[in-house]
N, C-alpha and C. Protein backbone atom coordinates (compact mmCIF):
# COMPACT_ATOMS: atom_id res chain seq x y z
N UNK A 1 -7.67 -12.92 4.55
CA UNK A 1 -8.76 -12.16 3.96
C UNK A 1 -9.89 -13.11 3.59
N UNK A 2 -11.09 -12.69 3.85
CA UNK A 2 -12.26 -13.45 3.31
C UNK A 2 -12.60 -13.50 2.20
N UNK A 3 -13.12 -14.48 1.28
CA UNK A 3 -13.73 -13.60 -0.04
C UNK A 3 -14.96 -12.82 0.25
N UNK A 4 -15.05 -12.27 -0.29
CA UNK A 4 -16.03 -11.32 -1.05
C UNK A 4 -15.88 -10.06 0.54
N UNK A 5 -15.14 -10.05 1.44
CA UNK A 5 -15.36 -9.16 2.24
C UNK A 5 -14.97 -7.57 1.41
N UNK A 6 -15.36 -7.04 2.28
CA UNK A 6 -14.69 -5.21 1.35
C UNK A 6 -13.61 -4.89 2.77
N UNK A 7 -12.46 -5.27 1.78
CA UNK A 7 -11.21 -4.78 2.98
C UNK A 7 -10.50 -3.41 1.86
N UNK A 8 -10.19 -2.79 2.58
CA UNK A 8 -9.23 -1.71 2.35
C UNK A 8 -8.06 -1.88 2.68
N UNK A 9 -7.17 -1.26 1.63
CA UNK A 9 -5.16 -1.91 2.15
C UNK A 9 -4.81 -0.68 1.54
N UNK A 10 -4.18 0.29 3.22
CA UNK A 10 -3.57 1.16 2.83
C UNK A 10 -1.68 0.91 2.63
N UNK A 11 -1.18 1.08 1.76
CA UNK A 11 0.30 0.98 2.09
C UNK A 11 1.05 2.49 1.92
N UNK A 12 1.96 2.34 2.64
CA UNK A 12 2.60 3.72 3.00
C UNK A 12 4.25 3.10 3.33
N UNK A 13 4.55 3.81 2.38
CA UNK A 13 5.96 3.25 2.63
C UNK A 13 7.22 4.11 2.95
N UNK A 14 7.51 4.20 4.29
CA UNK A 14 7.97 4.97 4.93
C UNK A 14 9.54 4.68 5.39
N UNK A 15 9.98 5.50 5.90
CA UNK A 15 11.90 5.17 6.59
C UNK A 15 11.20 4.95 7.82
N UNK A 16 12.20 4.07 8.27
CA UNK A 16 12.12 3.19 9.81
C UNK A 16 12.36 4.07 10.61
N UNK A 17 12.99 5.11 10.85
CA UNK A 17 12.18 6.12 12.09
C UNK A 17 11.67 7.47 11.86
N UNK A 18 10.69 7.23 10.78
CA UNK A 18 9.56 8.26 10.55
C UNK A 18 8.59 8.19 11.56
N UNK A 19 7.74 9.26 11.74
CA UNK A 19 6.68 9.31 12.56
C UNK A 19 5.53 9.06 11.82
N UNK A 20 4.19 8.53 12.31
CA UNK A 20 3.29 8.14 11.59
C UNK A 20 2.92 8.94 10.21
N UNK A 21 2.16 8.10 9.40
CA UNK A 21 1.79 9.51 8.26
C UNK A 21 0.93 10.23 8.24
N UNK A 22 0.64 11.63 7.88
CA UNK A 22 -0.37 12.62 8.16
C UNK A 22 -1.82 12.11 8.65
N UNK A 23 -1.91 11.06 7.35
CA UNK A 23 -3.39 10.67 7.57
C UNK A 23 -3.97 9.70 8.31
N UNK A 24 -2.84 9.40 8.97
CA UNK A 24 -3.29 8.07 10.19
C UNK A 24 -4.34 8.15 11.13
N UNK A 25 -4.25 9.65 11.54
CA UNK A 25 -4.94 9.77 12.99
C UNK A 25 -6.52 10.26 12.25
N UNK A 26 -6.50 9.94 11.09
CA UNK A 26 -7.76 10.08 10.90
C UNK A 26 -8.69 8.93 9.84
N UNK A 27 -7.68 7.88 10.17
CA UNK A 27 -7.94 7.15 9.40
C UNK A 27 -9.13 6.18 10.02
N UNK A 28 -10.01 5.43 9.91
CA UNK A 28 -10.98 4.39 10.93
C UNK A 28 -10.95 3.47 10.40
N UNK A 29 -9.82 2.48 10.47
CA UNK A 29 -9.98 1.26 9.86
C UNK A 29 -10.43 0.15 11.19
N UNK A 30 -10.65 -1.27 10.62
CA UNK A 30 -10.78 -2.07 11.87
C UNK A 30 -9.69 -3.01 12.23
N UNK A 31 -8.78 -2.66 11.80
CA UNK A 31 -7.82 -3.45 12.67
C UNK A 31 -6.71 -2.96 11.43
N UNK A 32 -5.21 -3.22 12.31
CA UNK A 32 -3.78 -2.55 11.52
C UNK A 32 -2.88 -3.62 10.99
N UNK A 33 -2.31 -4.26 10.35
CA UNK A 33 -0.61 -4.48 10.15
C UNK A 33 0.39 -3.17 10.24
N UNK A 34 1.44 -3.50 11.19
CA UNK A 34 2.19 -2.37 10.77
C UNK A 34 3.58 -2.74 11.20
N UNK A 35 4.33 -1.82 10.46
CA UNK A 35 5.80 -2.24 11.14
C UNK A 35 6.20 -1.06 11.50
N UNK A 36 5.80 -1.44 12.80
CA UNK A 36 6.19 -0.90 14.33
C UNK A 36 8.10 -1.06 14.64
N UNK A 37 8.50 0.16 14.41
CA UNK A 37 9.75 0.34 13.87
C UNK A 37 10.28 1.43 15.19
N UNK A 38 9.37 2.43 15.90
CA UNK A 38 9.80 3.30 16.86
C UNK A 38 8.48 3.49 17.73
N UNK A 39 8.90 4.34 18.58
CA UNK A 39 7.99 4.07 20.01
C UNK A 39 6.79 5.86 19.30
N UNK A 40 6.73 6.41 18.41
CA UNK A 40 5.94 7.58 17.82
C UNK A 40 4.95 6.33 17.40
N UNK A 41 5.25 5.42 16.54
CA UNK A 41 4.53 4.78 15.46
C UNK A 41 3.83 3.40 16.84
N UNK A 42 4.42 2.92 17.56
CA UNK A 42 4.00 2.28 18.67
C UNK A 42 3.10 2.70 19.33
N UNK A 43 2.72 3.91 20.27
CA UNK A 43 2.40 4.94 20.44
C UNK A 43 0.97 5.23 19.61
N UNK A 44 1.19 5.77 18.34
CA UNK A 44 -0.02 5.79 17.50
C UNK A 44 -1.04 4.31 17.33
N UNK A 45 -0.31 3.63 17.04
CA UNK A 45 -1.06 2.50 16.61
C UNK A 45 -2.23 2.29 18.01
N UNK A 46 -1.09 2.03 19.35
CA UNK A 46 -1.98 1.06 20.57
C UNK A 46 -3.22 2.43 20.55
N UNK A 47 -2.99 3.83 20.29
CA UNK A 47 -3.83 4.51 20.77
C UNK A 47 -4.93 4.43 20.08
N UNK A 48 -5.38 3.76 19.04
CA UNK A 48 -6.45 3.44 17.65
C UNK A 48 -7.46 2.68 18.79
N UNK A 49 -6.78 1.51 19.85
CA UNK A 49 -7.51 0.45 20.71
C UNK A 49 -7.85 -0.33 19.60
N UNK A 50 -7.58 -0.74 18.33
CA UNK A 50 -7.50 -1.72 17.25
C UNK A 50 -6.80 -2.76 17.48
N UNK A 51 -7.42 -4.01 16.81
CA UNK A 51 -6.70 -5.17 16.60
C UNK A 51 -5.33 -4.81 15.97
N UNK A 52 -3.86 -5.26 16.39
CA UNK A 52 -2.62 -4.76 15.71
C UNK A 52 -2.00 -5.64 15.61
N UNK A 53 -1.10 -6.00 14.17
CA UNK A 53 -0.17 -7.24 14.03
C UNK A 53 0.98 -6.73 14.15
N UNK A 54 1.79 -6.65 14.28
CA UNK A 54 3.33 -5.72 13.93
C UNK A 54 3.96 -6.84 13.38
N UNK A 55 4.49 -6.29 11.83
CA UNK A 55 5.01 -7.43 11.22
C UNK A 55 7.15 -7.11 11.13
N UNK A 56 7.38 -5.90 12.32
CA UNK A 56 8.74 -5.83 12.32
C UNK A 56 9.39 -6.42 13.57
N UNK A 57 10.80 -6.98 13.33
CA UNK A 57 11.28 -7.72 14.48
C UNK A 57 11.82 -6.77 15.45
N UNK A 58 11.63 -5.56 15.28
CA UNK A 58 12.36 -4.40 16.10
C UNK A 58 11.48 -4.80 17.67
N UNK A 59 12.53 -4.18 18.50
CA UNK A 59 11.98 -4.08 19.79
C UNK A 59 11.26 -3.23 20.24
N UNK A 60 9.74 -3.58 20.77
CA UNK A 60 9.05 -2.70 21.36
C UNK A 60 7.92 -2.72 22.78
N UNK A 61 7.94 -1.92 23.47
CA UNK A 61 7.43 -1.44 24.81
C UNK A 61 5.98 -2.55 24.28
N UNK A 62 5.14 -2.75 24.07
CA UNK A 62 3.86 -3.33 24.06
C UNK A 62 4.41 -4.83 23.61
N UNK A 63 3.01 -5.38 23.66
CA UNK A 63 3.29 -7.11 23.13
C UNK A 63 1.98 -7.16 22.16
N UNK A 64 2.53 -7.11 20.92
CA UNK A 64 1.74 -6.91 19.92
C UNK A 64 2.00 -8.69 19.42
N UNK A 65 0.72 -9.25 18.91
CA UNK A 65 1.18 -10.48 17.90
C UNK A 65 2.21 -10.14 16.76
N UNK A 66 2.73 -10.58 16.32
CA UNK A 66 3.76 -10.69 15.46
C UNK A 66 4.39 -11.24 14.53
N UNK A 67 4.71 -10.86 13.48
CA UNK A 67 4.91 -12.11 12.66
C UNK A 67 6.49 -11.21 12.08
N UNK A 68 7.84 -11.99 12.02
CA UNK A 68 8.92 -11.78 12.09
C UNK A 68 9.58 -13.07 11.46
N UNK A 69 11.03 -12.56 11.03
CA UNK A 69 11.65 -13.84 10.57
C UNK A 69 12.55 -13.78 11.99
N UNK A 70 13.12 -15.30 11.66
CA UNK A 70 13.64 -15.48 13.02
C UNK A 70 15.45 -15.58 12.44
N UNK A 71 15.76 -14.87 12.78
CA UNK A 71 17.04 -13.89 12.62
C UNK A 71 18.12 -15.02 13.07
N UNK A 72 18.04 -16.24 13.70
CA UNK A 72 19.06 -16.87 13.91
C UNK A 72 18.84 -17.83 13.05
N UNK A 73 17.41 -18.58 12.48
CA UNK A 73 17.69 -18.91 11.54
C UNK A 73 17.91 -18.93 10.12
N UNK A 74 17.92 -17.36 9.71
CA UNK A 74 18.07 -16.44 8.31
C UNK A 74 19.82 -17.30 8.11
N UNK A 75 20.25 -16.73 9.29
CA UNK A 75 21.96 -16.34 9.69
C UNK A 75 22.59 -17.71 9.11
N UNK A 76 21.96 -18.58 9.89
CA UNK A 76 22.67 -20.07 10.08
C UNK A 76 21.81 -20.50 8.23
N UNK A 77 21.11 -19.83 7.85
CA UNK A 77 20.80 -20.78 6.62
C UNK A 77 21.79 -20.01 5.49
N UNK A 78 22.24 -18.85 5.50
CA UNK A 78 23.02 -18.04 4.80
C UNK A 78 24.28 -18.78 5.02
N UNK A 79 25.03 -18.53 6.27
CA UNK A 79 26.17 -18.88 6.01
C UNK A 79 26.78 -20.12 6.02
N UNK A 80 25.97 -21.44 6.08
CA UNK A 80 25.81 -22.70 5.81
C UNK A 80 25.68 -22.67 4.02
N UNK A 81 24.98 -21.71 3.28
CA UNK A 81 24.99 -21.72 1.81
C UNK A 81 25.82 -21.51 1.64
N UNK A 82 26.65 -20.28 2.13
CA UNK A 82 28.16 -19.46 1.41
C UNK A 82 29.06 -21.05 1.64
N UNK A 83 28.92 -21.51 2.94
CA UNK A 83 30.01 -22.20 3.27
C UNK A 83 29.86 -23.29 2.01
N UNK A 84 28.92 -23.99 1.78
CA UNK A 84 28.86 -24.93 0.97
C UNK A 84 29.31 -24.65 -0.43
N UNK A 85 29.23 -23.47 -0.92
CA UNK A 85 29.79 -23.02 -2.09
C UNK A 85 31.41 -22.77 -2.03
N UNK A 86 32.14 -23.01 -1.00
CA UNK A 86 33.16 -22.87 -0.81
C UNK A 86 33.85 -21.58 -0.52
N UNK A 87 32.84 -20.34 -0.24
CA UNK A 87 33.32 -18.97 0.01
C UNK A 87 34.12 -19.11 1.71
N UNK A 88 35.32 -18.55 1.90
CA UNK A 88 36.03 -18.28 3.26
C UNK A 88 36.18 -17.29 3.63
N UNK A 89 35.73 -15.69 3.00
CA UNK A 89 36.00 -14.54 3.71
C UNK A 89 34.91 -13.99 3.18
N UNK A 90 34.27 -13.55 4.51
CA UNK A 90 32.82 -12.64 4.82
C UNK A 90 32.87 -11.26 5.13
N UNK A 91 31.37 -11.12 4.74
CA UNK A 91 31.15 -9.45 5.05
C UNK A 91 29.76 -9.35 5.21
N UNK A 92 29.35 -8.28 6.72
CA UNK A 92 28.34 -8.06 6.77
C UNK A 92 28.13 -6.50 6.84
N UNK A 93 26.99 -6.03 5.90
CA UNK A 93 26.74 -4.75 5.83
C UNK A 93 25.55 -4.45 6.86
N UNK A 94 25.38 -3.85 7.95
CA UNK A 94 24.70 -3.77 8.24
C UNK A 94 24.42 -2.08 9.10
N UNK A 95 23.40 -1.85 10.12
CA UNK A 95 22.64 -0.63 10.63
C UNK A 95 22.71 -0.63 11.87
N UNK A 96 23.07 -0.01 12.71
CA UNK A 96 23.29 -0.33 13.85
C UNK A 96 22.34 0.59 14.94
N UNK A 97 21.36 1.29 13.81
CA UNK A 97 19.65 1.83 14.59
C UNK A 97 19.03 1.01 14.86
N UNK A 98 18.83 -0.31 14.32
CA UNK A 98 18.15 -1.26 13.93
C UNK A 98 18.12 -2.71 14.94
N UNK A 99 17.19 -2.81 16.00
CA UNK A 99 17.44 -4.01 16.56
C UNK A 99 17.83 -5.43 15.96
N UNK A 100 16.62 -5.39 14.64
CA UNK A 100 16.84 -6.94 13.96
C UNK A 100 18.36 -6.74 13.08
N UNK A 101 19.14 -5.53 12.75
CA UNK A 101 20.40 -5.82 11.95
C UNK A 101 21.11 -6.15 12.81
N UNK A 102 21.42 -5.64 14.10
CA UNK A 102 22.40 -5.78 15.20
C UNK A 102 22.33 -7.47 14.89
N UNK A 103 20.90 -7.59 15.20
CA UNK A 103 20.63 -9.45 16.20
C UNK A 103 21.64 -10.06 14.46
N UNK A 104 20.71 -9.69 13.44
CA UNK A 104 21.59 -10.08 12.36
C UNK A 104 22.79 -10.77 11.74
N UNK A 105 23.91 -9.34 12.59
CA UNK A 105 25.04 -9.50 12.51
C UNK A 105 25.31 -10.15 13.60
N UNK A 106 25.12 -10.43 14.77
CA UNK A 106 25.46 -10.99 15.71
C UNK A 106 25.79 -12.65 16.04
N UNK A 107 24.06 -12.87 14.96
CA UNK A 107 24.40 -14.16 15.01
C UNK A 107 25.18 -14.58 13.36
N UNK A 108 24.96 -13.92 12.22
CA UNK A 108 25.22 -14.14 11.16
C UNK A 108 27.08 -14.57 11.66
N UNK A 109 27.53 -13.69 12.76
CA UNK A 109 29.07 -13.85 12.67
C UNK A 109 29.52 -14.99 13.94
N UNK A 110 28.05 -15.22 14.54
CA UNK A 110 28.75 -16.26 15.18
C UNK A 110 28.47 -17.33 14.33
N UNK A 111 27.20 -17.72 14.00
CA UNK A 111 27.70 -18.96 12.58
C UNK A 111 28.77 -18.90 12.00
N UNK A 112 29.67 -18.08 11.37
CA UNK A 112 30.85 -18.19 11.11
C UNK A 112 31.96 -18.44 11.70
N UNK A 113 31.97 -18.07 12.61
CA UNK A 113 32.68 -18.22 14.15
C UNK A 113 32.73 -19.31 14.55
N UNK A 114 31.32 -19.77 14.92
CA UNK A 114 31.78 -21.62 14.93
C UNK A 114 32.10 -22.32 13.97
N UNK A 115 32.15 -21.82 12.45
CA UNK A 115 32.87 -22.52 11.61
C UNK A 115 34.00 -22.52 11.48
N UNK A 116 34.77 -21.45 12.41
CA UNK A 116 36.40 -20.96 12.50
C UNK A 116 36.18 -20.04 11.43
N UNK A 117 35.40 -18.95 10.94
CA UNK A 117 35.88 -18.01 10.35
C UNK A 117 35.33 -17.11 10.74
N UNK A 118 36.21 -15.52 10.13
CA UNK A 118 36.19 -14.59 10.54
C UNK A 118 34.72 -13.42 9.59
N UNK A 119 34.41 -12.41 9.78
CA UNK A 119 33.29 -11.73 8.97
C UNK A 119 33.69 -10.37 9.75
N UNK A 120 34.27 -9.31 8.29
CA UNK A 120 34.14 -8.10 8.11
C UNK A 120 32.79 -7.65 8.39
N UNK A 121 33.10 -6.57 9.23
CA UNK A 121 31.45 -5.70 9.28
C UNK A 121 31.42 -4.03 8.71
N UNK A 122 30.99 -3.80 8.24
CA UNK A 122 29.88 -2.26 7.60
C UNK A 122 28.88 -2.31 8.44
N UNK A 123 29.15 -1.08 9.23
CA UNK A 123 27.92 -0.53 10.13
C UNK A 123 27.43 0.90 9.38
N UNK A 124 26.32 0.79 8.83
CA UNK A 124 26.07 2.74 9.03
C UNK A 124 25.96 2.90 10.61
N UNK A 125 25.56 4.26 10.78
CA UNK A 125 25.45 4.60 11.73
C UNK A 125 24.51 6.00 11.42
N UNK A 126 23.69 6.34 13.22
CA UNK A 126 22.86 7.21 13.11
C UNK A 126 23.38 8.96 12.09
N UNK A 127 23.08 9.01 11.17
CA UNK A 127 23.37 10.59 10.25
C UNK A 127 23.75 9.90 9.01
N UNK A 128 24.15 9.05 8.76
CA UNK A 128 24.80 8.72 7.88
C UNK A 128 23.60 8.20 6.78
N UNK A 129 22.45 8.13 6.63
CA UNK A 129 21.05 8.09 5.51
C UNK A 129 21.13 9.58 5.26
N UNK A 130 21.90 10.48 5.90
CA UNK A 130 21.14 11.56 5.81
C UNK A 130 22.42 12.73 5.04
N UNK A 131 23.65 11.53 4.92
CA UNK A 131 24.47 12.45 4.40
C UNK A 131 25.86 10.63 3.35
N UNK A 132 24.83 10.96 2.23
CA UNK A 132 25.37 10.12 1.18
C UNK A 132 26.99 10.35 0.77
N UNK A 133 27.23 11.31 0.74
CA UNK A 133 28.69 11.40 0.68
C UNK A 133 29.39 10.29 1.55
N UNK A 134 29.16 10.74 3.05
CA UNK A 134 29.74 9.96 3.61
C UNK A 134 29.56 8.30 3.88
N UNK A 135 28.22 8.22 3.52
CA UNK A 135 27.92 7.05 3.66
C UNK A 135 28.53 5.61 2.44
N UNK A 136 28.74 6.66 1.31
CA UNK A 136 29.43 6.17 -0.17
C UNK A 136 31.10 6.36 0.11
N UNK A 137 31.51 6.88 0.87
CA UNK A 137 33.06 6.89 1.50
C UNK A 137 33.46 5.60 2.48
N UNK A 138 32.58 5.83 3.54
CA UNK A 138 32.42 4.69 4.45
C UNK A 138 31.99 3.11 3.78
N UNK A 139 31.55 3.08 2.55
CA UNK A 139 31.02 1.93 1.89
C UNK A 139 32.24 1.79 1.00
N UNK A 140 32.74 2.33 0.68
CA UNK A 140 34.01 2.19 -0.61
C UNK A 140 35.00 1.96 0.57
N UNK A 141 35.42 2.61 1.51
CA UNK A 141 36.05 2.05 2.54
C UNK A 141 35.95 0.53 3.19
N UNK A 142 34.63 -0.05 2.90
CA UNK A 142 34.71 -1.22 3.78
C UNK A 142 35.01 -2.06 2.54
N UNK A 143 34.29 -1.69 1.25
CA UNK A 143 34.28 -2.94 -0.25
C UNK A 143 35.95 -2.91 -0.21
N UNK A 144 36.81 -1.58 0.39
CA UNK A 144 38.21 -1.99 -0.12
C UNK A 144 39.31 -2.92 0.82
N UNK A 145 38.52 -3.23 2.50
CA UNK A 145 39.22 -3.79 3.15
C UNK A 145 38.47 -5.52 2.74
N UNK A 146 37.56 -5.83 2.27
CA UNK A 146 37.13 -6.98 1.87
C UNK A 146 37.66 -7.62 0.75
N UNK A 147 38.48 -8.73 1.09
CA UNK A 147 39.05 -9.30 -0.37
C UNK A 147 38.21 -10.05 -0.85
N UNK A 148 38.08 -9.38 -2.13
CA UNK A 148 36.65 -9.69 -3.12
C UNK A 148 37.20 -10.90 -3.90
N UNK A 149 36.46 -11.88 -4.55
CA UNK A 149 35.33 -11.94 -4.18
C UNK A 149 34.69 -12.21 -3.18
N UNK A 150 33.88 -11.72 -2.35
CA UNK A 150 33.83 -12.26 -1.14
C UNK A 150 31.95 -12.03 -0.54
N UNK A 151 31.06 -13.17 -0.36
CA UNK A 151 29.58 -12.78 0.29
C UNK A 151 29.56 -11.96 1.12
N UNK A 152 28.51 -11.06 0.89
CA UNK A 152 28.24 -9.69 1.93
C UNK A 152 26.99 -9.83 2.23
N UNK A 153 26.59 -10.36 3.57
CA UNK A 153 25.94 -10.57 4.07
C UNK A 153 24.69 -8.65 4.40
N UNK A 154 23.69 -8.62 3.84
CA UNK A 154 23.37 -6.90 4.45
C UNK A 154 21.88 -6.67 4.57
N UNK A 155 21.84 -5.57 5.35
CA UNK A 155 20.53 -5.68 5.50
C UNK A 155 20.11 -4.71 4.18
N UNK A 156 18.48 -4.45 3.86
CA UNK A 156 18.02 -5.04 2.73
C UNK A 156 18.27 -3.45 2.11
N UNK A 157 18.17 -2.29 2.46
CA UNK A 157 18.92 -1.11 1.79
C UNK A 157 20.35 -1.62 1.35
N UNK A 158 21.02 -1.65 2.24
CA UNK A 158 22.43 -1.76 1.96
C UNK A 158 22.84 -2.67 0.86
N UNK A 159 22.21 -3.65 0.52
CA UNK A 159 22.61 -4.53 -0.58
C UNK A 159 22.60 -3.89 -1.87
N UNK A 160 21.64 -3.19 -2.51
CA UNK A 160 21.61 -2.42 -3.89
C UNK A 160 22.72 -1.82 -3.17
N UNK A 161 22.53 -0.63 -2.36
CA UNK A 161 23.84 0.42 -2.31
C UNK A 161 24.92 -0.06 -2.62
N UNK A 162 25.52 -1.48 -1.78
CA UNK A 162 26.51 -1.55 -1.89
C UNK A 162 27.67 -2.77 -3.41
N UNK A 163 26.04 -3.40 -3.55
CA UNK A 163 26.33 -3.68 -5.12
C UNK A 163 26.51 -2.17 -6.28
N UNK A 164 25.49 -1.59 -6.05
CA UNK A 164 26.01 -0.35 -7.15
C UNK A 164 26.79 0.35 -7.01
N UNK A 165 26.74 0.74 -5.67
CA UNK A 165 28.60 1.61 -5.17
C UNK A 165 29.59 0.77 -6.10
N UNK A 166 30.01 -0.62 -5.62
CA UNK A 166 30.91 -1.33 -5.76
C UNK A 166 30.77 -1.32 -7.47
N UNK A 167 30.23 -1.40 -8.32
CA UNK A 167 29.93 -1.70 -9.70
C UNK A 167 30.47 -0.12 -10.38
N UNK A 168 29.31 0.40 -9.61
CA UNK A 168 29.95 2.09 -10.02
C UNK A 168 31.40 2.56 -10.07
N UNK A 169 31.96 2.01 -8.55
CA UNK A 169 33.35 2.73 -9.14
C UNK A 169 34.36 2.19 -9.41
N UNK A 170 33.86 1.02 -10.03
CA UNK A 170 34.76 -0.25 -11.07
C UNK A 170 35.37 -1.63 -9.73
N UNK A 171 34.59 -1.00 -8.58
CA UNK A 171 35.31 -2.61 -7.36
C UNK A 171 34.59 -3.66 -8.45
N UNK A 172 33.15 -3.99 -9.50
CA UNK A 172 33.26 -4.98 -10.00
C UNK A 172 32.94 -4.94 -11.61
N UNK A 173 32.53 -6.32 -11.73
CA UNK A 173 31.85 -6.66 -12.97
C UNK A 173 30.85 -7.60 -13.13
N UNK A 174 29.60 -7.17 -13.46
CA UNK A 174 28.10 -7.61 -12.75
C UNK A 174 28.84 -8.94 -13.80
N UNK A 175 28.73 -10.61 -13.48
CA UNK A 175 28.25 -11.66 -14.44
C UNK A 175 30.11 -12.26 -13.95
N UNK A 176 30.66 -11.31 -13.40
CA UNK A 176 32.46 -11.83 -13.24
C UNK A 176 32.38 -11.77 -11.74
N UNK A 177 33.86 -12.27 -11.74
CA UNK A 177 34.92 -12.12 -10.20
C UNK A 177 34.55 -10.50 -9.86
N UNK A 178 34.32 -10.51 -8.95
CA UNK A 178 34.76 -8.93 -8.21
C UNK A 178 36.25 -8.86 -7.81
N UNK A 179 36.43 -7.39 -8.41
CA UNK A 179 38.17 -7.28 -8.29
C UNK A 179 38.22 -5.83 -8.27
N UNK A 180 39.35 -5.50 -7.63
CA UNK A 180 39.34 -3.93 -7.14
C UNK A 180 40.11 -3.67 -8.72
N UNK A 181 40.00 -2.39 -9.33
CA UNK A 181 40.81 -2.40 -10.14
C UNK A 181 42.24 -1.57 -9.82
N UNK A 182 43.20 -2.52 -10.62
CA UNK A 182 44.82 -2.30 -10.52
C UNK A 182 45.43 -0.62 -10.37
């Protein structure tokens, strides 16, 4: 940003496969950030003919500049920390709509892998944002095959969920050991 320019910053904070928001197609700005998350919102943006950054690592049909974290080295700096703290049994929560959670977990478990260890996975899956019951079944299901205490690697919804799930129905104690109770 320049000083003294007059920029406008719209933010809109949306679920990753929403379609654009009402007021987009009438919006005239001069150029976008966006996180370009599905081929509706891909789609909208190139059709503006605006300067566009896409600041999500998801995969998409155009070649937009980009600015992204680089997912193999998130992985390898995470589980190089756990390891150094002396943690040996992993968990990754992750989305499996999601190009950058897949790449995520992929490499998050081969860093472990070449360390000789193993990493539990939590996948949601497509319906499951859309029906909490099951998604809080399927999450109490995975906190109970993970022997706690144990790092859970997740993408960035899933971490509150699955800290407050786990807190909520006594798997812990925020400041202690996590322990299923007896």
């Amino acid at each position: 940003m320049r000083e003294g320019a007059n920029w406008e910053i719209h933010f809109t904070e949306q679920g990753r496969g929403d379609e654009p928001p009402p007021w987009f197609h009438n919006w005239h700005g001069h150029g976008i950030i966006a996180r370009i998350e599905n081929s509706q919102i891909e789609e909208a943006v190139a059709a503006t003919k605006l300067p566009v950054v896409n600041v999500s690592s998801n995969t998409v049909k155009r070649s937009f500049p980009t600015v992204a974290s680089d997912s193999d080295a998130v992985c390898a700096v995470a589980a190089q920390h756990l390891l150094e703290r002396g943690f040996r049994l992993f968990g990754y929560c992750g989305d499996v709509r999601f190009d950058w959670s897949v790449r995520h977990e992929e490499n998050f478990r081969r860093h472990l892998r070449d360390a000789g260890f193993d990493v539990r996975v939590f996948d949601s899956e497509i319906g499951d944002a859309e029906d909490w019951p099951r998604e809080q079944s399927k999450l109490i299901n995975s906190v109970n095959f993970v022997i706690l205490p144990s790092p859970v690697l997740s993408r960035m919804p899933g971490a509150p969920a699955m800290k407050q799930l786990s807190c909520s129905t006594g798997l812990c104690r925020v400041g202690k050991y996590t322990t299923k109770p007896a």
